[in-house]
Protein backbone atom coordinates (compact mmCIF):
# COMPACT_ATOMS: atom_id res chain seq x y z
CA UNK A 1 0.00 0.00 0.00
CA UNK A 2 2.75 2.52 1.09
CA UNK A 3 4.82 1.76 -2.48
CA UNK A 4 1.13 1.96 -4.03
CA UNK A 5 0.43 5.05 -3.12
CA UNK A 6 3.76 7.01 -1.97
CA UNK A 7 6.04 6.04 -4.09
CA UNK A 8 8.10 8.70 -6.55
CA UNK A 9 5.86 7.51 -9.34
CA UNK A 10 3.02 6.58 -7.29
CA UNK A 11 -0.58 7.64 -6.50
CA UNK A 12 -0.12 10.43 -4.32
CA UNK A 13 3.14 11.66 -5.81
CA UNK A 14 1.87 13.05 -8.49
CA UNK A 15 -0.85 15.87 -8.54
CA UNK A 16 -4.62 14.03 -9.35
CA UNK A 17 -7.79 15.72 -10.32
CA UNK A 18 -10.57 15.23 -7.40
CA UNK A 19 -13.72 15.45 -8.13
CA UNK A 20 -16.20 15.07 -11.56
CA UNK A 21 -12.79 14.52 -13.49
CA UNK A 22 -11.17 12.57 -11.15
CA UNK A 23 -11.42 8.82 -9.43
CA UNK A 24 -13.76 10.34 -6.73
CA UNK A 25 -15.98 13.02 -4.98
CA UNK A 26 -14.56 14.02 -1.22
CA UNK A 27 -16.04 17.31 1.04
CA UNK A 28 -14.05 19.80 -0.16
CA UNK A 29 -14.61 19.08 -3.89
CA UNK A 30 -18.44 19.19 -3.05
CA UNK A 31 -18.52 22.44 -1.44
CA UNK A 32 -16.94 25.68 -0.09
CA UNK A 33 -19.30 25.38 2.24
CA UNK A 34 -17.01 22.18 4.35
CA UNK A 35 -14.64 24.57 4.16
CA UNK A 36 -16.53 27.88 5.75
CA UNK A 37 -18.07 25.88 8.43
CA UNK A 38 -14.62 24.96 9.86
CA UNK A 39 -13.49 28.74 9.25
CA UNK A 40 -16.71 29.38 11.21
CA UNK A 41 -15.62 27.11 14.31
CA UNK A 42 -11.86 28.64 14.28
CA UNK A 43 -13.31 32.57 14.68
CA UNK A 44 -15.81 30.96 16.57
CA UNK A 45 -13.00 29.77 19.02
CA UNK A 46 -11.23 32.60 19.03
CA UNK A 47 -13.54 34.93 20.34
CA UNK A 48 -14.35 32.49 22.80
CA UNK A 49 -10.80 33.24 23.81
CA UNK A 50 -10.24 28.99 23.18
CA UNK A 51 -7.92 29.97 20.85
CA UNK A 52 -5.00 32.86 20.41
CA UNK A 53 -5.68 34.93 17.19
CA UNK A 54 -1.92 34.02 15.65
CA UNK A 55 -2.72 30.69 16.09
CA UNK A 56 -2.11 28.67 13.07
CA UNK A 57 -3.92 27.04 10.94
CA UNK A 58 -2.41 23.98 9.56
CA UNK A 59 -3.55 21.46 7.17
CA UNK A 60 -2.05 18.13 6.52
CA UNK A 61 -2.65 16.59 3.04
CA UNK A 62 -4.17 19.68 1.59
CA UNK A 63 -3.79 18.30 -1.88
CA UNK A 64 -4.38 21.58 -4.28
CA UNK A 65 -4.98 23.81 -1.74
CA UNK A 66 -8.72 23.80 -2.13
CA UNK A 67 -9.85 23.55 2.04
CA UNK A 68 -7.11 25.89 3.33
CA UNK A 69 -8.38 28.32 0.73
CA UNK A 70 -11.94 27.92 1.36
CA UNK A 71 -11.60 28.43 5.02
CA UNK A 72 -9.42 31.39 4.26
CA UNK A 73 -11.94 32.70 2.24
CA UNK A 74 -14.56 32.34 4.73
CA UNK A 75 -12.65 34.10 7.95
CA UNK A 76 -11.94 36.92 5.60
CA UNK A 77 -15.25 36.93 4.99
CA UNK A 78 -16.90 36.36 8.88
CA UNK A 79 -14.01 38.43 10.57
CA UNK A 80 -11.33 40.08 8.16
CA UNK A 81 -9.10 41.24 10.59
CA UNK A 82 -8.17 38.03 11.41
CA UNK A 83 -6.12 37.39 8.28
CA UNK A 84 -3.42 39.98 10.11
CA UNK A 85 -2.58 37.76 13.01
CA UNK A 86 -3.61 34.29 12.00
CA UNK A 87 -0.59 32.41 10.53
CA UNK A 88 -1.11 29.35 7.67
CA UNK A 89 0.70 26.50 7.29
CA UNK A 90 0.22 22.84 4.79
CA UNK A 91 2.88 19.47 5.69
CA UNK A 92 3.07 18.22 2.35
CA UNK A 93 6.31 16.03 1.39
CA UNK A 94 6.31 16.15 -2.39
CA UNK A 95 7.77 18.97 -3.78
CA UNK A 96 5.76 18.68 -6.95
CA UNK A 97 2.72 19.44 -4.80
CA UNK A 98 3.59 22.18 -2.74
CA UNK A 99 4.55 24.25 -6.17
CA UNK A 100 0.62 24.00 -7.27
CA UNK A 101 -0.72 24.70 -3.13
CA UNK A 102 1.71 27.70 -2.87
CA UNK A 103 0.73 28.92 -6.77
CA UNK A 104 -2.54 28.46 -5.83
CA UNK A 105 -2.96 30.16 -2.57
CA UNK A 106 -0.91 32.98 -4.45
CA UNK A 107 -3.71 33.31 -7.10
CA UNK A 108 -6.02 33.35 -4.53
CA UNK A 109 -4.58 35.86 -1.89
CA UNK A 110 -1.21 37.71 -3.09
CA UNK A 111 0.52 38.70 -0.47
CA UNK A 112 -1.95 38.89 2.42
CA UNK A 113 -1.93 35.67 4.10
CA UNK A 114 1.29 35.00 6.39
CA UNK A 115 1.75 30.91 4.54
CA UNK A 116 4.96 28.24 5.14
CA UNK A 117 5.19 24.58 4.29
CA UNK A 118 6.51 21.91 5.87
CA UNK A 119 8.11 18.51 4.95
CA UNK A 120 6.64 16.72 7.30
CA UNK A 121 4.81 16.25 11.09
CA UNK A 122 8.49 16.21 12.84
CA UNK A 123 8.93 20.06 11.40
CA UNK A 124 6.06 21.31 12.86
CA UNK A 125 6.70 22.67 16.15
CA UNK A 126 4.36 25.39 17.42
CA UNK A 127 2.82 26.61 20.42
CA UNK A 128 -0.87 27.02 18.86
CA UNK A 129 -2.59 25.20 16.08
CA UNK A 130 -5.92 24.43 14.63
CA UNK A 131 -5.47 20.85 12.39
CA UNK A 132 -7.15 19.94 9.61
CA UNK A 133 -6.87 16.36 8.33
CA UNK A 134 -9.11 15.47 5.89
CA UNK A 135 -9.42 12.18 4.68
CA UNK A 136 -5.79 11.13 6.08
CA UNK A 137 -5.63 8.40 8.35
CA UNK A 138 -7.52 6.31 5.57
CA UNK A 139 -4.51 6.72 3.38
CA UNK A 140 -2.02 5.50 5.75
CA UNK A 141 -0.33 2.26 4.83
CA UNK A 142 -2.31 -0.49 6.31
CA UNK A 143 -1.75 -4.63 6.95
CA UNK A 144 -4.63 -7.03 6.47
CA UNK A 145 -5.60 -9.63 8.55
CA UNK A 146 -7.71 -12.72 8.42
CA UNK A 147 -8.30 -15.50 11.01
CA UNK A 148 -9.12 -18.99 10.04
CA UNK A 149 -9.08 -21.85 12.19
CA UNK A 150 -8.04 -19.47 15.44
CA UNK A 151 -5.17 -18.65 13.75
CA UNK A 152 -4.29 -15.44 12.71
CA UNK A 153 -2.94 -14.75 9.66
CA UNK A 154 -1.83 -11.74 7.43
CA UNK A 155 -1.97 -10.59 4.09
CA UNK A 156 1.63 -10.27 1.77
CA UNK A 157 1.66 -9.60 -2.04
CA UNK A 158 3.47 -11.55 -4.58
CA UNK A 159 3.17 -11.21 -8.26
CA UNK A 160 0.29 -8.85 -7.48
CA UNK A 161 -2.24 -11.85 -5.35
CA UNK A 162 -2.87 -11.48 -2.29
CA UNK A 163 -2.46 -14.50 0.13
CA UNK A 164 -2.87 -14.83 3.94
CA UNK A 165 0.42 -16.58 5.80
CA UNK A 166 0.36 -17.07 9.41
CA UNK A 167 0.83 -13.88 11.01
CA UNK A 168 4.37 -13.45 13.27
CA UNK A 169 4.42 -9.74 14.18
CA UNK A 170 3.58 -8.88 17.53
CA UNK A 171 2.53 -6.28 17.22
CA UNK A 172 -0.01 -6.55 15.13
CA UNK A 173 -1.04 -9.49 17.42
CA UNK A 174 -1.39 -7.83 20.40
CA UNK A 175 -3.58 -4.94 18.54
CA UNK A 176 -6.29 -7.40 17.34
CA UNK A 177 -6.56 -9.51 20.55
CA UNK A 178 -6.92 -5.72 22.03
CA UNK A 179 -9.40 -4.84 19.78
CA UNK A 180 -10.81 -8.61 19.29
CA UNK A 181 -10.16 -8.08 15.43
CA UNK A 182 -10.57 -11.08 13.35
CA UNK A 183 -10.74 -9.99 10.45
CA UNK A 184 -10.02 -6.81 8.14
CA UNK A 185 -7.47 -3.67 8.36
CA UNK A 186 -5.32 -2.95 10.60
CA UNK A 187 -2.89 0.25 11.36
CA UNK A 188 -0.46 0.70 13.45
CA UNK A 189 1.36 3.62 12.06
CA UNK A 190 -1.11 5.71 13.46
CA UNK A 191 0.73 5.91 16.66
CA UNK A 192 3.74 7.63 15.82
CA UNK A 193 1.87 10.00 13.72
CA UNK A 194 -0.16 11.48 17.27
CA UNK A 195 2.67 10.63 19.31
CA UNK A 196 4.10 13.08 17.54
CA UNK A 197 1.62 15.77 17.16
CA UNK A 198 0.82 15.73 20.56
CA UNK A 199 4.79 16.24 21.52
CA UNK A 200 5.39 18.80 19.11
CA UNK A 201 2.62 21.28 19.65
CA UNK A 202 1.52 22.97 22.71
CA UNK A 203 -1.81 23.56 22.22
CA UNK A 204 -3.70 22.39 19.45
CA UNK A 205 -7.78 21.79 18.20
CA UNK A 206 -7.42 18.68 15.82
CA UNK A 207 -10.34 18.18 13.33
CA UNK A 208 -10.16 15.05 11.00
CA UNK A 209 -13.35 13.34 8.36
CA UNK A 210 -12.82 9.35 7.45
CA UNK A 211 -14.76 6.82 6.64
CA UNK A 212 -15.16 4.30 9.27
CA UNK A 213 -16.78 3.54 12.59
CA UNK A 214 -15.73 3.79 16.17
CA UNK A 215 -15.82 -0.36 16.68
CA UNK A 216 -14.17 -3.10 14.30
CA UNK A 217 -16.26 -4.21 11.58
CA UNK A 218 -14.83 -7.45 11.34
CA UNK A 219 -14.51 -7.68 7.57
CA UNK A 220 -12.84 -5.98 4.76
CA UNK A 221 -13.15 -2.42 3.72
CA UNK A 222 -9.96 -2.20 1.64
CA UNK A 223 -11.20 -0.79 -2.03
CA UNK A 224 -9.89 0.99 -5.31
CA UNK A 225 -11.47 4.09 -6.28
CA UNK A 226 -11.18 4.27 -10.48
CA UNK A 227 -12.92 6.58 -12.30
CA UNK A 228 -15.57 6.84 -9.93
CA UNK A 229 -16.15 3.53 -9.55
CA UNK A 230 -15.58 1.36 -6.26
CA UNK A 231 -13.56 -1.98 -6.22
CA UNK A 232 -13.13 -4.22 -3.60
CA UNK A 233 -9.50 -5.41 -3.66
CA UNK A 234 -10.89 -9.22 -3.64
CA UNK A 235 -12.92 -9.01 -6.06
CA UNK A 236 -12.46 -12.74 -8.27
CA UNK A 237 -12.17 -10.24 -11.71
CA UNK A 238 -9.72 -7.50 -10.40
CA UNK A 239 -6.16 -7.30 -11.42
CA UNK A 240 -4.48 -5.60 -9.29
CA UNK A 241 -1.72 -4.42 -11.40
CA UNK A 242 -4.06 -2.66 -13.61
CA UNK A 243 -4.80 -0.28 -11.17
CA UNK A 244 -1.93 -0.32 -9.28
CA UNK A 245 -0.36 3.24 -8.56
CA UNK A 246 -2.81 4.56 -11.14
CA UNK A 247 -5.83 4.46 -8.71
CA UNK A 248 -6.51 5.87 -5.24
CA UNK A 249 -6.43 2.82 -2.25
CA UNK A 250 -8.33 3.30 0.97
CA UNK A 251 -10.10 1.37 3.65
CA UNK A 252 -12.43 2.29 6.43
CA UNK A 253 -11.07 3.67 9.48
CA UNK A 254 -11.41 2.25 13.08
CA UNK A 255 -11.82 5.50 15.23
CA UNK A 256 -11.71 4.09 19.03
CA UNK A 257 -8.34 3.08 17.95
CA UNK A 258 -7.69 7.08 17.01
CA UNK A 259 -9.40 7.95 19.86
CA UNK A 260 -7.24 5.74 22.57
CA UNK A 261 -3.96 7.31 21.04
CA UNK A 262 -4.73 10.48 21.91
CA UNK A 263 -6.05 9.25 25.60
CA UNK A 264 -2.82 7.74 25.96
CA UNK A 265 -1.41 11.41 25.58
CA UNK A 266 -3.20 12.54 28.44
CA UNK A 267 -5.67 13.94 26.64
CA UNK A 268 -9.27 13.53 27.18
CA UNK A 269 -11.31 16.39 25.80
CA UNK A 270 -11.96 14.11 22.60
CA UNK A 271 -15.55 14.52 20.45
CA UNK A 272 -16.20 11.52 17.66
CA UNK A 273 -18.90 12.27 15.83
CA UNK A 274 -21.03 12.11 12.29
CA UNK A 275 -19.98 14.47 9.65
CA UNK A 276 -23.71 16.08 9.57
CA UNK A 277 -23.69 16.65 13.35
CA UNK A 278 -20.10 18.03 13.65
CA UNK A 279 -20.95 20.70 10.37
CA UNK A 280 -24.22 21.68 11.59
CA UNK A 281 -22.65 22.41 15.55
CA UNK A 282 -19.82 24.37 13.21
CA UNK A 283 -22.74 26.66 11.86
CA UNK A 284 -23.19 25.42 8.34
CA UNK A 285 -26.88 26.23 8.60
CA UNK A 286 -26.08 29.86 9.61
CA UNK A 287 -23.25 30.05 6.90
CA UNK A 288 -26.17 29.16 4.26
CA UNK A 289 -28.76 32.06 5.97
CA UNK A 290 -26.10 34.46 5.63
CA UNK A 291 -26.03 33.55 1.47
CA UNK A 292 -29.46 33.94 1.52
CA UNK A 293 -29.79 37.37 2.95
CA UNK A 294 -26.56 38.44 0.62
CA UNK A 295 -26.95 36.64 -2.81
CA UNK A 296 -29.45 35.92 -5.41
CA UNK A 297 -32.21 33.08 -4.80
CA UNK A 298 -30.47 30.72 -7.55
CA UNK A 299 -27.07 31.31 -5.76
CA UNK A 300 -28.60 30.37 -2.92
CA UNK A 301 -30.46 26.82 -3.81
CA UNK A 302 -27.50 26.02 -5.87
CA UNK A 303 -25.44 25.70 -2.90
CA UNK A 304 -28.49 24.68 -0.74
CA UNK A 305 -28.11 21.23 -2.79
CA UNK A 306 -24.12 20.97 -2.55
CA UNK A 307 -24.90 21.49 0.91
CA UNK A 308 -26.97 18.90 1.21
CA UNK A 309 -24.71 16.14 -0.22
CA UNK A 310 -22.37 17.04 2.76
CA UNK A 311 -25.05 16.65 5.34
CA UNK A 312 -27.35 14.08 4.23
CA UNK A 313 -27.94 11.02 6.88
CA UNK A 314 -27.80 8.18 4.19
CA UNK A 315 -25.11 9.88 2.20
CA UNK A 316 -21.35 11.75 3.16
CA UNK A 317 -23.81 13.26 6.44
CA UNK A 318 -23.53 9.79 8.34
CA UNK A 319 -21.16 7.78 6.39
CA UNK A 320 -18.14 10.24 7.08
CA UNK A 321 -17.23 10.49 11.03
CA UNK A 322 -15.36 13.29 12.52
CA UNK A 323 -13.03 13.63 15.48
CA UNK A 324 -12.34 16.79 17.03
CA UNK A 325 -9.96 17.07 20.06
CA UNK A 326 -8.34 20.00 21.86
CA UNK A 327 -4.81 19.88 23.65
């Protein structure tokens, strides 16, 4: 999975077109609106005082630059001033990519956003930050596991088929008899990820979207995204090496997992939630009244329906979860 999609020549090296022209839809390609309702929670914050206004805002796999922009859009719009203290930031390790974020957020804003990249999580030391991960921990590098006979076993790739061998790594192990996993993905990479977040910055609000659920489904999520359509990796007619490092690679994410890393930080202020109920507490519905009172009725039911798709209960509303923790 890692050489799949990190590679030099792989997936995620290279910049990909989300959305209607791409292999699939996410938030952010749906609607500014994702975007302005987490710009509404950040000035929100701050004038609760929860946050200092040169905090910075950092994302982490920002892609083109779209959700940074959006939310900078939006707390230009809500509170202006703002834009003079607050500080932005994107980790991004290709260099490829950060040439189209920082072009981008140039077109977008000149000179008057204070903006920096880093390489990676180890770089970013700070004393205040609001996080955005969106759609992250479902691209890190995962193992697969499958128990037959009360044995566990684990998945390895040769001459692109997958087969199950008995599985010797401890830790891996240890994390399904934790978890009584039996069957389906399983990351452990995660930990050195908010081991290090949670060393590195003082203070920080965290705010990450995945697919997934907060208890182990027992079975296999792992899927390619193609064109729009969705294959399941074991699927009897699916080559992998058509699709291999051509084609995005995910899996559902297993949140209580998420959730006891950052409790083993000593931190317990921790909210896991469904994507509709964490965007309408952000104030999407008052972001959308405020349209209506300043823009033409068409503007305002054409984004009424984008809206929608992010909210709706049997759609991205309930099938997306969010976590949102403060340090």
């Amino acid at each position: 999975m890692n050489n799949w999609l990190y590679d030099k020549d792989a997936y995620y090296s290279n910049y990909k077109t989300i959305g209607k022209e791409g292999d699939f839809f996410t938030s952010v390609s749906t609607s500014s609106f994702f975007g302005g309702s987490i710009a509404k929670k950040i000035v929100d914050e701050i004038e609760k005082s929860n946050l200092p206004k040169n905090t910075t805002i950092v994302e982490i796999g920002a892609h083109h630059g779209y959700l940074l922009a959006d939310i900078i859009q939006f707390i230009y719009t809500l509170k202006p001033k703002l834009l003079e203290s607050l500080n932005f930031a994107i980790v991004e390790r290709f260099e490829n990519l950060k040439e189209v974020q920082k072009k981008y957020l140039k077109e977008c804003f000149a000179d008057a956003i204070n903006f920096k990249h880093y390489n990676n999580i180890e770089d970013l030391k700070l004393e205040n930050a609001f996080i955005i991960a969106n759609e992250i921990f479902d691209a890190f590098p995962c193992d697969l596991v499958f128990t037959e006979n009360s044995e566990l076993k684990q998945a390895f790739v040769k001459n692109n088929q997958i087969s199950f061998k008995k599985c010797i790594d401890l830790d891996i192990i240890n994390h399904c008899r934790k978890y009584n996993i039996t069957k389906g993905e399983v990351c452990l990479e995660y930990k050195n990820f908010i081991d290090t977040l949670c060393k590195n910055i003082s203070h920080f609000h965290f705010l990450s979207f995945d697919y997934g659920d907060n208890f182990p489904r027992n079975d296999f999520s792992a899927r390619i995204y193609s064109k729009h359509k969705v294959l399941p990796i074991f699927e009897t007619n699916i080559r992998l090496e058509n699709y291999f490092k051509n084609s995005d690679l995910t899996y559902d994410v297993f949140f209580t997992h998420l959730i006891d890393l950052f409790k083993n930080n000593k931190i317990e202020d921790i909210q896991y939630n469904t994507q509709m109920n964490t965007l309408i507490e952000f104030g999407i519905i008052n972001l959308l009244e405020i349209l209506k009172d300043n823009s033409s009725e068409n503007n305002y039911l054409r984004e009424l329906q984008k809206v929608k798709m992010l909210i709706e209960p049997t759609g991205m509303g309930d099938r997306f979860k969010s976590l949102y923790i403060k340090k």
